[in-house]
N, C-alpha and C. Protein backbone atom coordinates (compact mmCIF):
# COMPACT_ATOMS: atom_id res chain seq x y z
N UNK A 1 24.94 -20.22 -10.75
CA UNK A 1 23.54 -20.21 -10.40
C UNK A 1 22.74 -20.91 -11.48
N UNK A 2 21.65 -21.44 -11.36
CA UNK A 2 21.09 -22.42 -12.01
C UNK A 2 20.21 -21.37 -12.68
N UNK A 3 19.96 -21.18 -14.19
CA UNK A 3 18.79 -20.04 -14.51
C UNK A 3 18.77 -21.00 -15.52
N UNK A 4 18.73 -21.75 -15.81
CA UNK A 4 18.25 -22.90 -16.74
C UNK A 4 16.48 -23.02 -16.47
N UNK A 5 16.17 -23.34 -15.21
CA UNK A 5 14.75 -23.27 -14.87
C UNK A 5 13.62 -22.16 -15.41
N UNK A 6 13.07 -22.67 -16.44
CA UNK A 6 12.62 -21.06 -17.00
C UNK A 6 11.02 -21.56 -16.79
N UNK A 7 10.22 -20.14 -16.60
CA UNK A 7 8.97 -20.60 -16.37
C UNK A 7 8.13 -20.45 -17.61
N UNK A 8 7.23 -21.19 -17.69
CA UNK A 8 6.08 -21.43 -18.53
C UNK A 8 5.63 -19.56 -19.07
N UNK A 9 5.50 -18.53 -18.13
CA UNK A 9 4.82 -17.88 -18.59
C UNK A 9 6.12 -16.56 -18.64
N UNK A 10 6.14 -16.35 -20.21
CA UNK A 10 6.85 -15.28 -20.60
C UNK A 10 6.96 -14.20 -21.02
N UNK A 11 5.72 -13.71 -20.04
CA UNK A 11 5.28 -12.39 -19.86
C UNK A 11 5.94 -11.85 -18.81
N UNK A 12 6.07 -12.69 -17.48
CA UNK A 12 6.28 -12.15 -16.16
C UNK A 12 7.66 -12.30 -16.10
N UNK A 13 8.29 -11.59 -15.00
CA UNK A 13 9.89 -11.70 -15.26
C UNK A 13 10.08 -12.74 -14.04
N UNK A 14 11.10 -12.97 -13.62
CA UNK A 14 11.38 -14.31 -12.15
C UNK A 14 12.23 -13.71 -11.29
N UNK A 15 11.63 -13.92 -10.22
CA UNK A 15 12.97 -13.48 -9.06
C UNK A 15 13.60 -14.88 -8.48
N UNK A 16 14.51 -15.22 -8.86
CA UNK A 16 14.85 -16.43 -8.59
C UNK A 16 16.03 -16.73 -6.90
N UNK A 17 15.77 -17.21 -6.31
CA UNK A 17 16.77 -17.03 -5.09
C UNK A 17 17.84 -18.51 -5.03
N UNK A 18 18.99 -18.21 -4.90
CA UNK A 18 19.86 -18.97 -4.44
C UNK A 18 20.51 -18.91 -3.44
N UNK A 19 20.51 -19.70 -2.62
CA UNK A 19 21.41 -19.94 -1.71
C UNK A 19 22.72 -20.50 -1.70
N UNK A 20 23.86 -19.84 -1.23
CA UNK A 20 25.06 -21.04 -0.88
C UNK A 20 25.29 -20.98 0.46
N UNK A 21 26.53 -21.38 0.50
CA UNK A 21 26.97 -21.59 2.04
C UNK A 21 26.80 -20.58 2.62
N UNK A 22 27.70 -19.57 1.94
CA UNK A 22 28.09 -18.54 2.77
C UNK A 22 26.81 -17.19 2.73
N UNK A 23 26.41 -17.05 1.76
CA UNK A 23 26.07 -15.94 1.05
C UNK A 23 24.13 -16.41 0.42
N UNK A 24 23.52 -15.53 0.13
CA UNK A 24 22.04 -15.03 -0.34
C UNK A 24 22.11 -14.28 -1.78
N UNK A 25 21.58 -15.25 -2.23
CA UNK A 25 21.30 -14.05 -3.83
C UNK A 25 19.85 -13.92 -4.34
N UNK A 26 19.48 -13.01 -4.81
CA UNK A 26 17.94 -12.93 -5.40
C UNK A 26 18.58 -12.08 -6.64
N UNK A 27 17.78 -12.57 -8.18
CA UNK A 27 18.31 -12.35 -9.27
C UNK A 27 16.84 -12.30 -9.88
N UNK A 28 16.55 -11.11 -10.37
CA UNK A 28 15.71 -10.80 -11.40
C UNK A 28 15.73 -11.17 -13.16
N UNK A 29 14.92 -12.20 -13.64
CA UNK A 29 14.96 -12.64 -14.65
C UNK A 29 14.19 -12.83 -15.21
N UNK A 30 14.30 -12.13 -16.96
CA UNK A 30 13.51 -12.23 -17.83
C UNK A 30 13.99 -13.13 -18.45
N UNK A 31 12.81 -14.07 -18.74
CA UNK A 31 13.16 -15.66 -19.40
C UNK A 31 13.03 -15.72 -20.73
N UNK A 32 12.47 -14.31 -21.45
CA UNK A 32 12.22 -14.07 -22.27
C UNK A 32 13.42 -13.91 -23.48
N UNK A 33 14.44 -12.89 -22.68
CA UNK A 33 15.17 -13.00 -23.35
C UNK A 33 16.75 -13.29 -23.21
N UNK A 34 16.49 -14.22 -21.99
CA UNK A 34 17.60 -15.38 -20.83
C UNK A 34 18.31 -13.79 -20.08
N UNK A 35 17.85 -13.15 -19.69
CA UNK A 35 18.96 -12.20 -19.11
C UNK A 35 18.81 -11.77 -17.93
N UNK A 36 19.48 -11.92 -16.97
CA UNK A 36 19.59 -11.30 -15.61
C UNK A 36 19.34 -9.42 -15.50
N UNK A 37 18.00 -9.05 -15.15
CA UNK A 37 17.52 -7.36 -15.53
C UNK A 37 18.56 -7.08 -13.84
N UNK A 38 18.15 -7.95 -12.92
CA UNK A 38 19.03 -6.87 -11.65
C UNK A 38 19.30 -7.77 -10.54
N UNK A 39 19.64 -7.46 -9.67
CA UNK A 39 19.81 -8.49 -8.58
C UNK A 39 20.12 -7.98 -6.92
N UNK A 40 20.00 -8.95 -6.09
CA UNK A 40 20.53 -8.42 -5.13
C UNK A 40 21.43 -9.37 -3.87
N UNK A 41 22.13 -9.01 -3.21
CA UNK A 41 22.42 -10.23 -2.25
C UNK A 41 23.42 -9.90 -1.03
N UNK A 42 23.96 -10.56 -0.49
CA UNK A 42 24.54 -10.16 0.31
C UNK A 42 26.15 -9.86 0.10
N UNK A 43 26.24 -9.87 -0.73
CA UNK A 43 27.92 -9.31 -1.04
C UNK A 43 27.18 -8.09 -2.26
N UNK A 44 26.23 -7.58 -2.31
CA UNK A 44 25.97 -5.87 -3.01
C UNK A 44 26.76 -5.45 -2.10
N UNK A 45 27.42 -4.50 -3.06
CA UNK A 45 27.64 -2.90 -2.66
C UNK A 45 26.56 -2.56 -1.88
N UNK A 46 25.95 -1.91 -2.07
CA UNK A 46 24.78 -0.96 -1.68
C UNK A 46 24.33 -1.43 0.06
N UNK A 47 24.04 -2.62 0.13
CA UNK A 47 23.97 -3.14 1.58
C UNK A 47 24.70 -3.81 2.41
N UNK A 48 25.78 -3.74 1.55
CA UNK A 48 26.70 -4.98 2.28
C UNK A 48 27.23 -4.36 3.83
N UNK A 49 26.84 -2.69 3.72
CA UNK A 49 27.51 -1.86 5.16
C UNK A 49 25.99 -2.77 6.40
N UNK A 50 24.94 -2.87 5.92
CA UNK A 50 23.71 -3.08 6.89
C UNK A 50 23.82 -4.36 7.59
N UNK A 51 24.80 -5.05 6.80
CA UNK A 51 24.88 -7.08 7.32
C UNK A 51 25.88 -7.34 8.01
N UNK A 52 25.35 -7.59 9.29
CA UNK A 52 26.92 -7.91 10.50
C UNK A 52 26.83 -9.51 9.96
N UNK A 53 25.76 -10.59 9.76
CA UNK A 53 26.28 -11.95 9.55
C UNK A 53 25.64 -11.93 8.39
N UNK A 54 26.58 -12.80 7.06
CA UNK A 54 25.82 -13.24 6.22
C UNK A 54 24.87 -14.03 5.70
N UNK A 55 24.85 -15.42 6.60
CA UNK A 55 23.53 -15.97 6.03
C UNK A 55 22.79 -15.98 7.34
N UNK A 56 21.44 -15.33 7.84
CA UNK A 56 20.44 -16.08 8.68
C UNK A 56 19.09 -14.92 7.99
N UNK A 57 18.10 -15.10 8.55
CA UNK A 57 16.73 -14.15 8.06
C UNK A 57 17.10 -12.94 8.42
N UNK A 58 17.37 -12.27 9.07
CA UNK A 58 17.55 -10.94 9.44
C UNK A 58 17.94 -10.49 7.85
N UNK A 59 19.26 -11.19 7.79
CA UNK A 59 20.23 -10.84 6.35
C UNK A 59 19.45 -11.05 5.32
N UNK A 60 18.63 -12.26 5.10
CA UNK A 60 17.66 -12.03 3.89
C UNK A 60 16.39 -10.96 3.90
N UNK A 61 15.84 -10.79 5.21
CA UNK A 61 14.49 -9.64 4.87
C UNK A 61 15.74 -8.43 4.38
N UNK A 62 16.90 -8.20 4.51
CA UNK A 62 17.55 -7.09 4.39
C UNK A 62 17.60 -6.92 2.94
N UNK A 63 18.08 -8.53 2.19
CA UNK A 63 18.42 -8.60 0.75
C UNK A 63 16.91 -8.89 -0.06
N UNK A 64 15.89 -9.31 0.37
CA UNK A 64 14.26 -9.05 0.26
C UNK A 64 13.67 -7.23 0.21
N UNK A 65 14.11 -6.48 0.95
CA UNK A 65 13.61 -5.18 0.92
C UNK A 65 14.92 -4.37 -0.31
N UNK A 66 15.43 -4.87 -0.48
CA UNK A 66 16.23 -4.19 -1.36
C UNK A 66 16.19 -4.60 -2.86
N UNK A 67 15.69 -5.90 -3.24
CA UNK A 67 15.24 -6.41 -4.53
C UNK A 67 13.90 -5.47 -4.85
N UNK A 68 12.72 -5.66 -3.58
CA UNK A 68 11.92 -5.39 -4.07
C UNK A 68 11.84 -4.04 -4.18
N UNK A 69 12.70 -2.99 -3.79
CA UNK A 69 12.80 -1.64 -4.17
C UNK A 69 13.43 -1.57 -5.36
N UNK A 70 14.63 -2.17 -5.87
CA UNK A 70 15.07 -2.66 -7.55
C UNK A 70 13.62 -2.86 -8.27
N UNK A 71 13.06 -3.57 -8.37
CA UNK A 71 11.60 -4.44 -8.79
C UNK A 71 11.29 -2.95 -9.12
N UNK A 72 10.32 -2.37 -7.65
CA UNK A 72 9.83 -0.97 -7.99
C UNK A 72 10.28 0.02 -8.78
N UNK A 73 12.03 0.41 -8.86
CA UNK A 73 12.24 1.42 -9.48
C UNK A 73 12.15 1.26 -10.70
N UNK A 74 12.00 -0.39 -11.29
CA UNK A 74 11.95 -0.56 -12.33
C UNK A 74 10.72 -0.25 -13.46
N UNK A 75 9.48 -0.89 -12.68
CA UNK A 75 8.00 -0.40 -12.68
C UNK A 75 7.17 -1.77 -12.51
N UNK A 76 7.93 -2.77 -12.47
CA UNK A 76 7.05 -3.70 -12.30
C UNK A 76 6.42 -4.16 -11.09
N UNK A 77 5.20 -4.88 -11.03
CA UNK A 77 4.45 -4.71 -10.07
C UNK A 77 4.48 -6.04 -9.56
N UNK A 78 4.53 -7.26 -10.60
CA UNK A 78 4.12 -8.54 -10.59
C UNK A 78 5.27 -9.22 -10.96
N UNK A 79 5.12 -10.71 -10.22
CA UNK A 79 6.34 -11.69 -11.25
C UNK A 79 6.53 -12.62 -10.55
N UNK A 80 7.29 -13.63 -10.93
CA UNK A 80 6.97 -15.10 -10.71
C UNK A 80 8.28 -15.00 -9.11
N UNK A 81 7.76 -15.77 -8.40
CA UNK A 81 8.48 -16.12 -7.66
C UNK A 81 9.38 -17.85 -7.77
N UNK A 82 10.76 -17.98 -7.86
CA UNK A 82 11.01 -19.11 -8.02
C UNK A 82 12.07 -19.32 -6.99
N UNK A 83 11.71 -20.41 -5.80
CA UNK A 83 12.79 -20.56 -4.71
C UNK A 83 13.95 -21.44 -5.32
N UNK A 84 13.63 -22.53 -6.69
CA UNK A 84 14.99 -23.01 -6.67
C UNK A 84 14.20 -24.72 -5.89
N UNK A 85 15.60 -25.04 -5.45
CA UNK A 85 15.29 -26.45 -4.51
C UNK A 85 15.14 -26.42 -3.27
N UNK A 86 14.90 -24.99 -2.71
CA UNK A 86 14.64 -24.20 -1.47
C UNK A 86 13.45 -24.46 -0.95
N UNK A 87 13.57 -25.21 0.47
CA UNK A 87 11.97 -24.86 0.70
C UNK A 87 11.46 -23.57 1.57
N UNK A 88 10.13 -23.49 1.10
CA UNK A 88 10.01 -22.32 1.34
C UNK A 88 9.72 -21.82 2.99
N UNK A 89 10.99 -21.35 3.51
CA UNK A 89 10.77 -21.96 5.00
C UNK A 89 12.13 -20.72 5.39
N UNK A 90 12.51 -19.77 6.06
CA UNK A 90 13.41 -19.65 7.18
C UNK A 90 13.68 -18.28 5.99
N UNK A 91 15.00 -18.23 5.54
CA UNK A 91 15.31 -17.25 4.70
C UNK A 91 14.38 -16.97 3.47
N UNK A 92 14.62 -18.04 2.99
CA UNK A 92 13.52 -18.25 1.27
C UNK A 92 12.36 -17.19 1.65
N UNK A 93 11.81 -17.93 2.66
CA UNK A 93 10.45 -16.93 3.46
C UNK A 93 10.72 -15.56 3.51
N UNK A 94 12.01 -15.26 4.34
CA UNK A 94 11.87 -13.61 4.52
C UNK A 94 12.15 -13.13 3.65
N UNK A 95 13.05 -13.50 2.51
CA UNK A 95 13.02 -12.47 1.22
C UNK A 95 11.84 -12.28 0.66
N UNK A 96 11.12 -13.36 0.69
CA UNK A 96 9.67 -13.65 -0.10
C UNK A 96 8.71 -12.77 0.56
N UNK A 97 8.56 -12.49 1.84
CA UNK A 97 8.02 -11.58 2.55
C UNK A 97 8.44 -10.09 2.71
N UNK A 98 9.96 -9.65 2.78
CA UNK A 98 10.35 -8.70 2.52
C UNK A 98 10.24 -7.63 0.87
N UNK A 99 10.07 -8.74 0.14
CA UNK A 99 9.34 -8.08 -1.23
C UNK A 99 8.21 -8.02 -1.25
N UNK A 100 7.47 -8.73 -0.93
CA UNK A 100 5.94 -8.47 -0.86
C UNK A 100 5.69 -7.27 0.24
N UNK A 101 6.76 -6.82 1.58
CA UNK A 101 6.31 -5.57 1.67
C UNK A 101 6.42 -4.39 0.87
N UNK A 102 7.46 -4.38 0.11
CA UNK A 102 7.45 -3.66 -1.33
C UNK A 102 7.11 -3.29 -2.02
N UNK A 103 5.39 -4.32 -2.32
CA UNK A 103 4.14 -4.34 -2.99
C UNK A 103 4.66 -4.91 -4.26
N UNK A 104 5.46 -5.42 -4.02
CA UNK A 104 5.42 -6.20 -5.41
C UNK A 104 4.80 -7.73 -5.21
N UNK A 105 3.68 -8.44 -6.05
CA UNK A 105 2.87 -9.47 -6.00
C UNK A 105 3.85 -10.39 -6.99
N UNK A 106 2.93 -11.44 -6.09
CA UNK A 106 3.71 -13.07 -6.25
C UNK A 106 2.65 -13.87 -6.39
């Protein structure tokens, strides 16, 4: 995964999303001090029982509501959103929307 991309402001932490072929990842990152705090995707434990196919939107609002409950338990409220070379369109979207029902701001 590419976490080379670090953002300008290193206060806020990054939820960064990657896509591959098969599979969805969203990875929580503090750029601060290069480290991956949590993550989520479609090969977790935790949801992998909820996903009959792995990549289409259904599967990402799934891996979107489950970051942004990570996010929450953590306490943060705010943080950078970074799609990557993703446009922001189809999956990218529903995770991006599935955390923001979360209440976590972007």
């Amino acid at each position: 995964m590419n976490t080379k991309m670090k953002s300008n402001n290193k206060k806020k932490l990054r939820l960064y999303i990657f896509k591959s072929n098969k599979h969805i990842y969203a990875n929580l990152i503090d750029d601060e001090k290069e480290k991956v705090i949590t993550s989520s995707s479609t090969i977790s434990k935790d949801i992998k029982h909820q996903i009959k196919s792995f990549k289409n939107c259904a599967t990402a609002q799934i891996v979107g509501k489950h970051i942004g409950l990570k996010i929450k338990k953590l306490g943060v409220k705010e943080i950078i959103f970074d799609r990557g070379k993703n446009l922001y369109h189809g999956q990218v979207k529903a995770i991006a929307d599935a955390t923001r029902n979360e209440g976590i701001i972007f």
